[in-house]
N, C-alpha and C. Protein backbone atom coordinates (compact mmCIF):
# COMPACT_ATOMS: atom_id res chain seq x y z
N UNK A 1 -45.99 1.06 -29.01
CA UNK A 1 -45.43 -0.08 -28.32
C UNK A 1 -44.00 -0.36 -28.77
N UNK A 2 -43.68 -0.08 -30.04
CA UNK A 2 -42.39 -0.54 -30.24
C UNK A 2 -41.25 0.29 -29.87
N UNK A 3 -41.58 1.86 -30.01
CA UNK A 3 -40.65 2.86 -29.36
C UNK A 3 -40.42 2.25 -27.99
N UNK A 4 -41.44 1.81 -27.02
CA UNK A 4 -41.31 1.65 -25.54
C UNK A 4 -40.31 0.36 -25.70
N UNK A 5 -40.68 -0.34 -26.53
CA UNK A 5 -39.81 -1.37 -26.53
C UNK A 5 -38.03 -1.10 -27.05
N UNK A 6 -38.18 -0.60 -27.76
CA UNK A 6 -36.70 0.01 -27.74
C UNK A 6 -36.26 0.96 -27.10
N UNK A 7 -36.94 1.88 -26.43
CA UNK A 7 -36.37 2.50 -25.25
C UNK A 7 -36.01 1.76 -23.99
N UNK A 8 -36.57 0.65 -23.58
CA UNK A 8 -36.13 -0.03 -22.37
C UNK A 8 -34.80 -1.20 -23.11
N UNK A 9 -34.98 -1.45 -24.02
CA UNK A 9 -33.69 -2.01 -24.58
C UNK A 9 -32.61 -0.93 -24.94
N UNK A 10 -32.58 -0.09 -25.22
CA UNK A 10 -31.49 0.89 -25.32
C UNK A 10 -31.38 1.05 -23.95
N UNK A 11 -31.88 0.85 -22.61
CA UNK A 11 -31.83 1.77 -21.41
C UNK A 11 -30.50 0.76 -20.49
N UNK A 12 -30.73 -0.67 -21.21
CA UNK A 12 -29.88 -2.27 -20.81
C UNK A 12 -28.39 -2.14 -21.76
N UNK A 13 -28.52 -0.86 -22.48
CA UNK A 13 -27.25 -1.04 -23.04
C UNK A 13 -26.31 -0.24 -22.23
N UNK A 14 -26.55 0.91 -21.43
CA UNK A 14 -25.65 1.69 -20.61
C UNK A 14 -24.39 0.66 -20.18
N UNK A 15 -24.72 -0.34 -18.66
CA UNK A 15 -23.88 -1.20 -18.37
C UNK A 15 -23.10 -2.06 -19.53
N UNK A 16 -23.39 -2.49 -20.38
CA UNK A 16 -23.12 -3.23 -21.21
C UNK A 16 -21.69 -2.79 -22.34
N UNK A 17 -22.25 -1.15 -22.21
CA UNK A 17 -21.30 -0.40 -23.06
C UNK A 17 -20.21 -0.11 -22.34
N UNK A 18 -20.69 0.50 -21.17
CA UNK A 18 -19.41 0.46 -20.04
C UNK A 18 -18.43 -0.97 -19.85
N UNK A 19 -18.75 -1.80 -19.62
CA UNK A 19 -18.00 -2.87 -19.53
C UNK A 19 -17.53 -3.37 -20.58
N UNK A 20 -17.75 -2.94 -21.77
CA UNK A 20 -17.16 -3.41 -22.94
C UNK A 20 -15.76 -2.56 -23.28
N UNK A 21 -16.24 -1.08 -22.78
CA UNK A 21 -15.41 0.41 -22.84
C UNK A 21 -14.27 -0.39 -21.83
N UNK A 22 -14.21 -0.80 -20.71
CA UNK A 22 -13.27 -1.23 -20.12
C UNK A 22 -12.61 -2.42 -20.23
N UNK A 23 -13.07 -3.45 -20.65
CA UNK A 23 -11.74 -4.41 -21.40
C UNK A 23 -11.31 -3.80 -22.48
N UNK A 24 -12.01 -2.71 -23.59
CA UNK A 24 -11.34 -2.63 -24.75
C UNK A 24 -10.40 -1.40 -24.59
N UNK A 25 -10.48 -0.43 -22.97
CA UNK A 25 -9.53 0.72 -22.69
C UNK A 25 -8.20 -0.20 -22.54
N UNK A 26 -8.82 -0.98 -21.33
CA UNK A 26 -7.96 -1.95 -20.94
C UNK A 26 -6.45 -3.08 -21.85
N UNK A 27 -7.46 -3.00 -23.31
CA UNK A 27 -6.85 -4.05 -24.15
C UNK A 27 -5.19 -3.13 -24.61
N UNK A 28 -6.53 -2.42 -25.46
CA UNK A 28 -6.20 -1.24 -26.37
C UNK A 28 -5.39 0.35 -25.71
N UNK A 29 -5.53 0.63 -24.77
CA UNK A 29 -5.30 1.74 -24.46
C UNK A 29 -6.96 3.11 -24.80
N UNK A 30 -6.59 4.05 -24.15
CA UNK A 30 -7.67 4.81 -23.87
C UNK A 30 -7.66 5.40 -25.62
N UNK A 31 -6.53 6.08 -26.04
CA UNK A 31 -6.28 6.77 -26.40
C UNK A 31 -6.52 5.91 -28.12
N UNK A 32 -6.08 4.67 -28.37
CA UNK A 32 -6.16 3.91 -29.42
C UNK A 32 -7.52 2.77 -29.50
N UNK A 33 -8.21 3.24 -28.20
CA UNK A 33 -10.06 2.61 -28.80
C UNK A 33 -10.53 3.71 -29.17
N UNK A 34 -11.62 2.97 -30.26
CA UNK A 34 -12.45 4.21 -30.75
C UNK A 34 -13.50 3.41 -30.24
N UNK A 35 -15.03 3.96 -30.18
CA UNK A 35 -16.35 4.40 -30.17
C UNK A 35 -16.46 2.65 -30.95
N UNK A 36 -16.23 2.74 -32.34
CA UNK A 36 -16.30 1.24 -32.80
C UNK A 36 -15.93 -0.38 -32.66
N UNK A 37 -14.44 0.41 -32.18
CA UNK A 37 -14.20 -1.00 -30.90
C UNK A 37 -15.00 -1.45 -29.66
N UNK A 38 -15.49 -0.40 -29.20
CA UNK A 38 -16.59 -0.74 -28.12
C UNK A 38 -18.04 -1.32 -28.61
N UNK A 39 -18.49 -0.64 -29.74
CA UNK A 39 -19.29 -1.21 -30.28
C UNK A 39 -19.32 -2.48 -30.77
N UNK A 40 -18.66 -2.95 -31.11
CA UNK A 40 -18.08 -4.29 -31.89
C UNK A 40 -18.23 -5.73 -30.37
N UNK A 41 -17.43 -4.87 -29.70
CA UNK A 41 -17.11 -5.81 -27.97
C UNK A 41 -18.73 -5.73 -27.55
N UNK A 42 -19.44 -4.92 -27.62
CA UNK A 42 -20.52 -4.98 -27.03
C UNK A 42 -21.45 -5.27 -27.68
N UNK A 43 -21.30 -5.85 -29.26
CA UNK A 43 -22.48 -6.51 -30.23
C UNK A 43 -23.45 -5.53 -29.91
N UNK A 44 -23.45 -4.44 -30.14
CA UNK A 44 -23.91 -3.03 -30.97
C UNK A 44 -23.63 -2.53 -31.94
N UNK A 45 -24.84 -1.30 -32.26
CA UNK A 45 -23.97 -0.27 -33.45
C UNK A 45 -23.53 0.92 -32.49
N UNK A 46 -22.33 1.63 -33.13
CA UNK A 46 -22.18 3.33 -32.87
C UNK A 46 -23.12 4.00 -32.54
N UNK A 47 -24.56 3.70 -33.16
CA UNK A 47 -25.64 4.33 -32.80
C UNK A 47 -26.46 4.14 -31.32
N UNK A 48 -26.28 3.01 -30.83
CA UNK A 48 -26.63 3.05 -29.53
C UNK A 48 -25.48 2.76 -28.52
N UNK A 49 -23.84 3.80 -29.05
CA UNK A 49 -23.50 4.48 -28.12
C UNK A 49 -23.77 5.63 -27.76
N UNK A 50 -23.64 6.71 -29.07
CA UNK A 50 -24.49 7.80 -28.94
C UNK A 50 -25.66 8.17 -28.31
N UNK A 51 -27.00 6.59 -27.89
CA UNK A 51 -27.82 6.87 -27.49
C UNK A 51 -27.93 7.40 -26.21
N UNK A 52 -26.30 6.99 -25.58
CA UNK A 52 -25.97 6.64 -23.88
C UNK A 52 -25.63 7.95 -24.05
N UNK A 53 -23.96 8.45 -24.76
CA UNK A 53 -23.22 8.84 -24.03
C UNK A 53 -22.89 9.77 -25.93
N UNK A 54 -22.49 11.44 -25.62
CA UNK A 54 -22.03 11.52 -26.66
C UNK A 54 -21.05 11.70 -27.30
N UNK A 55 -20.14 11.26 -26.38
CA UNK A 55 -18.61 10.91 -26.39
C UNK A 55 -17.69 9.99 -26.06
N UNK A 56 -16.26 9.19 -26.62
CA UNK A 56 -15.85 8.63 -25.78
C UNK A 56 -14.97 9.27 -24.40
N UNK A 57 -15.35 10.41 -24.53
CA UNK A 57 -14.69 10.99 -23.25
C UNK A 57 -15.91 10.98 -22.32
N UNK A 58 -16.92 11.09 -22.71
CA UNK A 58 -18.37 11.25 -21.94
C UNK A 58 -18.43 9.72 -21.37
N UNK A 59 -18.28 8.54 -21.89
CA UNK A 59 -18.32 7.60 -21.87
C UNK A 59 -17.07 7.15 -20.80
N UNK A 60 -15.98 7.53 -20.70
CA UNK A 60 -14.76 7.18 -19.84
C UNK A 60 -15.01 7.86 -18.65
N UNK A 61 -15.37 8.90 -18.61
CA UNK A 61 -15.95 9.42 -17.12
C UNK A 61 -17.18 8.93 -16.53
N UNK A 62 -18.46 8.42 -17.17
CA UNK A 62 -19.29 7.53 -16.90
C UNK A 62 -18.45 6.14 -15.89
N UNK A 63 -17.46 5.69 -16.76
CA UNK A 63 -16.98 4.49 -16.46
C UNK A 63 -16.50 4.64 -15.16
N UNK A 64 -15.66 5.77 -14.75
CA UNK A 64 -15.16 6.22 -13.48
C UNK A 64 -16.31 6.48 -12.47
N UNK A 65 -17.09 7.51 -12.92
CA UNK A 65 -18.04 7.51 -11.89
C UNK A 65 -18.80 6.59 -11.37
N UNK A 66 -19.24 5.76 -12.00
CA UNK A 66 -19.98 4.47 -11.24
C UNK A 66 -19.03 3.66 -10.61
N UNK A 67 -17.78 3.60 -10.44
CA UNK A 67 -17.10 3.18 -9.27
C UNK A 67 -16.80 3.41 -8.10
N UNK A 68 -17.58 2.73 -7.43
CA UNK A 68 -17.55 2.66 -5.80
C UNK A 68 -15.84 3.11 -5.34
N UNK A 69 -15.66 4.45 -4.90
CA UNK A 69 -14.01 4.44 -4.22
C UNK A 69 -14.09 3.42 -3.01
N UNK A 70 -12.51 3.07 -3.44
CA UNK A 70 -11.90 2.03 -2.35
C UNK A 70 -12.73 2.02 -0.56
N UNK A 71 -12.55 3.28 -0.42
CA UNK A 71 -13.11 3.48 1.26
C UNK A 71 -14.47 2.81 1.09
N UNK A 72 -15.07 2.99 0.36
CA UNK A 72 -16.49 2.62 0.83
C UNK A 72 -17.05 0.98 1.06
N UNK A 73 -15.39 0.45 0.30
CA UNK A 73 -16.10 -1.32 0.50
C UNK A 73 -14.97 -1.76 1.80
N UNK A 74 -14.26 -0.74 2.16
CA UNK A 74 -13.63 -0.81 3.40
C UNK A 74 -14.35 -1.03 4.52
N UNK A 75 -14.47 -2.35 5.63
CA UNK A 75 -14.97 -2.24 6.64
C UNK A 75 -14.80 -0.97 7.74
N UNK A 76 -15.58 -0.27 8.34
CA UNK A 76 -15.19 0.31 9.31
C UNK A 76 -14.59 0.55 10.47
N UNK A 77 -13.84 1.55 10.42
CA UNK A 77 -13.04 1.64 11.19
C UNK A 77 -13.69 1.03 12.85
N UNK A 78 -12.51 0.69 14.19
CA UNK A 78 -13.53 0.45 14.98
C UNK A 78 -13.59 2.37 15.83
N UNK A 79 -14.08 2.96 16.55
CA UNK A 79 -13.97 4.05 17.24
C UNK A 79 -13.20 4.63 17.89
N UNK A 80 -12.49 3.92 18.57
CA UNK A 80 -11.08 4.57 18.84
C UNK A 80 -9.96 3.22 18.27
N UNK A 81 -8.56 3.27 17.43
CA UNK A 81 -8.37 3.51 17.57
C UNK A 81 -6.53 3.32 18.28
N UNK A 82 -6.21 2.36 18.82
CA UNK A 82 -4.87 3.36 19.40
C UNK A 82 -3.42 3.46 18.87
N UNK A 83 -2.61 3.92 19.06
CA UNK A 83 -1.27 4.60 18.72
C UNK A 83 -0.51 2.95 18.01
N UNK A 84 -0.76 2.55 19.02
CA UNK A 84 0.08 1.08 18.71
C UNK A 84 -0.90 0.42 17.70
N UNK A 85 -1.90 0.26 17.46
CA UNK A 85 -2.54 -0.26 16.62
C UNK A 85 -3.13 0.24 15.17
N UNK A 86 -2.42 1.73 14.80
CA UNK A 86 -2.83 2.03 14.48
C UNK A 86 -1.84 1.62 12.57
N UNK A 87 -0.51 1.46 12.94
CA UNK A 87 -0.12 0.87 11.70
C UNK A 87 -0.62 -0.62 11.17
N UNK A 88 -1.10 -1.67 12.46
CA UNK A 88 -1.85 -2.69 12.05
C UNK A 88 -2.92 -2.74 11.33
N UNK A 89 -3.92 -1.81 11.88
CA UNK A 89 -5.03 -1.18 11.29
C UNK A 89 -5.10 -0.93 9.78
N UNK A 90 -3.70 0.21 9.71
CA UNK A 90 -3.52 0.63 8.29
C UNK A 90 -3.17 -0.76 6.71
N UNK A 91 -2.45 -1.29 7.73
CA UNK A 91 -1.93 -2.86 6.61
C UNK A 91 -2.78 -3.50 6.59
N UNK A 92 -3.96 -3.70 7.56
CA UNK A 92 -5.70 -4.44 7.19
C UNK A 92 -6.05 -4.08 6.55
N UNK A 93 -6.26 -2.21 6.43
CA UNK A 93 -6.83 -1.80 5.05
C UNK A 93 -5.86 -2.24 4.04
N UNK A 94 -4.87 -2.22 3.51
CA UNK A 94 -4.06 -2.61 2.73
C UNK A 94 -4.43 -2.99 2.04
N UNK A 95 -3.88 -4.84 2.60
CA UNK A 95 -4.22 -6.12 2.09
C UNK A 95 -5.62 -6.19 1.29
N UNK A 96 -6.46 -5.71 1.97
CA UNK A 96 -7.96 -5.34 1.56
C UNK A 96 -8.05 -5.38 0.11
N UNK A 97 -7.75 -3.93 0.23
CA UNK A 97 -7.71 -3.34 -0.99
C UNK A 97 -6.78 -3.93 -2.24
N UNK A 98 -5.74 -4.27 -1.96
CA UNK A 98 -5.37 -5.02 -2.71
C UNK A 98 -5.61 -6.60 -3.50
N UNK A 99 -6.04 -6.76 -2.32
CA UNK A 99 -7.03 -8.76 -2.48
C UNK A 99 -8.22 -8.14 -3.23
N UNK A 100 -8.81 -7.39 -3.09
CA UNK A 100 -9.89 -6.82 -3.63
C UNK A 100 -9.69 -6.63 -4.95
N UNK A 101 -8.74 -6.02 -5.32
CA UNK A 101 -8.48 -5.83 -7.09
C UNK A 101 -7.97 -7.06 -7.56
N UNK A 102 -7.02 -8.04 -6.82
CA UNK A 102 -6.39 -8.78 -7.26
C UNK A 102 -7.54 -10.00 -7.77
N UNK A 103 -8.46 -10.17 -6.78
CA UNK A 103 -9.59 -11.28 -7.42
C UNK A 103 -10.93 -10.79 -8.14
N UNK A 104 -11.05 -9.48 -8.22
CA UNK A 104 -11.45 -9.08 -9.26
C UNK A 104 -11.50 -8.56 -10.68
N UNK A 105 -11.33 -9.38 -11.63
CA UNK A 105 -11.11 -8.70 -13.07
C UNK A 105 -11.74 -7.54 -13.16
N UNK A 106 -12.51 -7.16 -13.47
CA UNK A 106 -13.11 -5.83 -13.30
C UNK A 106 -12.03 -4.64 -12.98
N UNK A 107 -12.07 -4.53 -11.47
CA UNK A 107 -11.09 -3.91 -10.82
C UNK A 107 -9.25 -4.20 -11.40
N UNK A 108 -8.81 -5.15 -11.82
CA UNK A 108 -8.08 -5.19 -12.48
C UNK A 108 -7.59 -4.29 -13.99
N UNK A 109 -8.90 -4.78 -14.62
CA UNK A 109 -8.88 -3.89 -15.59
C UNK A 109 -8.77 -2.10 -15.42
N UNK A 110 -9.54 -2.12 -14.44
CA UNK A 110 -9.64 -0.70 -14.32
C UNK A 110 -8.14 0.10 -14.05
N UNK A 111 -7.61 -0.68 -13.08
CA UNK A 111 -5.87 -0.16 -12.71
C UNK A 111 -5.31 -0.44 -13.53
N UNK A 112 -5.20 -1.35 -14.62
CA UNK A 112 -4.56 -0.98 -15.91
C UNK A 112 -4.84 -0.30 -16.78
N UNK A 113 -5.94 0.07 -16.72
CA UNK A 113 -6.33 1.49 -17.54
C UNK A 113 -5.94 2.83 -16.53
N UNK A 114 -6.05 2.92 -15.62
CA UNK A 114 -5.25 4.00 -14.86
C UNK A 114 -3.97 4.49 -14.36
N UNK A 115 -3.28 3.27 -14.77
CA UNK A 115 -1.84 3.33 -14.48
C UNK A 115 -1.40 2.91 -15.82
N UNK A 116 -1.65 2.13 -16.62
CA UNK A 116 -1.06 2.08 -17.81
C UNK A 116 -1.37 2.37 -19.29
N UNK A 117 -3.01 2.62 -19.22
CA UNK A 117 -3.22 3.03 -20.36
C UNK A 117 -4.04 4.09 -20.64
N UNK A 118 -4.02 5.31 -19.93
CA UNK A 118 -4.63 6.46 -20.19
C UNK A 118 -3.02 7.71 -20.50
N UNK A 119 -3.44 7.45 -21.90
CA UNK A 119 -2.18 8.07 -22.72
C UNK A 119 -2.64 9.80 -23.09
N UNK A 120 -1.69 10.57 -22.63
CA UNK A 120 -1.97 11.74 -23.31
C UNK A 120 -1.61 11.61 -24.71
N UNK A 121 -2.92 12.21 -25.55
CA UNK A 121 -2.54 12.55 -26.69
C UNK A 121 -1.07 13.18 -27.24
N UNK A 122 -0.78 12.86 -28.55
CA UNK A 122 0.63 13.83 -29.15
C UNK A 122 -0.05 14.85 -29.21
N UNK A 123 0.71 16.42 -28.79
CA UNK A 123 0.79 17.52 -29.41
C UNK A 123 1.11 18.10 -30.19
């Protein structure tokens, strides 16, 4: 009983670690969080990051993949369509997308970790 019980509590830490991984990419930069800063943000040990993920690179691509791309929270297009409407169209999606990150922290964070803080290492 108690393994089961800590397996379904380790299973609630996935999300938890992720969202911690992204304010502290976010804070810190990709390149200057470690594994322990996330742990710390997410009132864990190191040990049940490892349980998730066995890297923080394993862990930063996790973070990416569970994000829904832009198109998909895009309403649909209508079927046709025309010439003249079609730059209006394009600035609907726009705005969208942009209002979309702008009132979401989340999404915020994330474009500052993609535009400003995913640092290549020194060579």
């Amino acid at each position: 009983m108690y393994g089961q019980k800590n397996k379904r509590r380790g299973a609630t830490h996935a999300p938890l670690l992720i969202d911690a991984a992204i304010r502290q990419f976010a804070l810190r930069g990709v390149a200057n969080t470690t594994l322990t800063d996330i742990a710390d943000a997410a009132g864990v040990t190191r040990g049940a990051i490892y349980w998730h993920f066995s890297s923080k690179s394993q862990l930063f691509n996790e973070m990416w993949q569970q994000q829904l791309p832009l198109r998909e929270l895009l309403p649909p297009p209508a079927s046709q369509i025309s010439a003249s409407d079609l730059l209006h169209h394009l600035r609907e999606k726009f705005i969208f997308g942009l209002q979309y990150i702008a009132e979401d922290p989340r999404q915020r964070d994330l474009m500052q970790i993609l535009y400003h803080k995913c640092e290549l290492p020194a060579t």
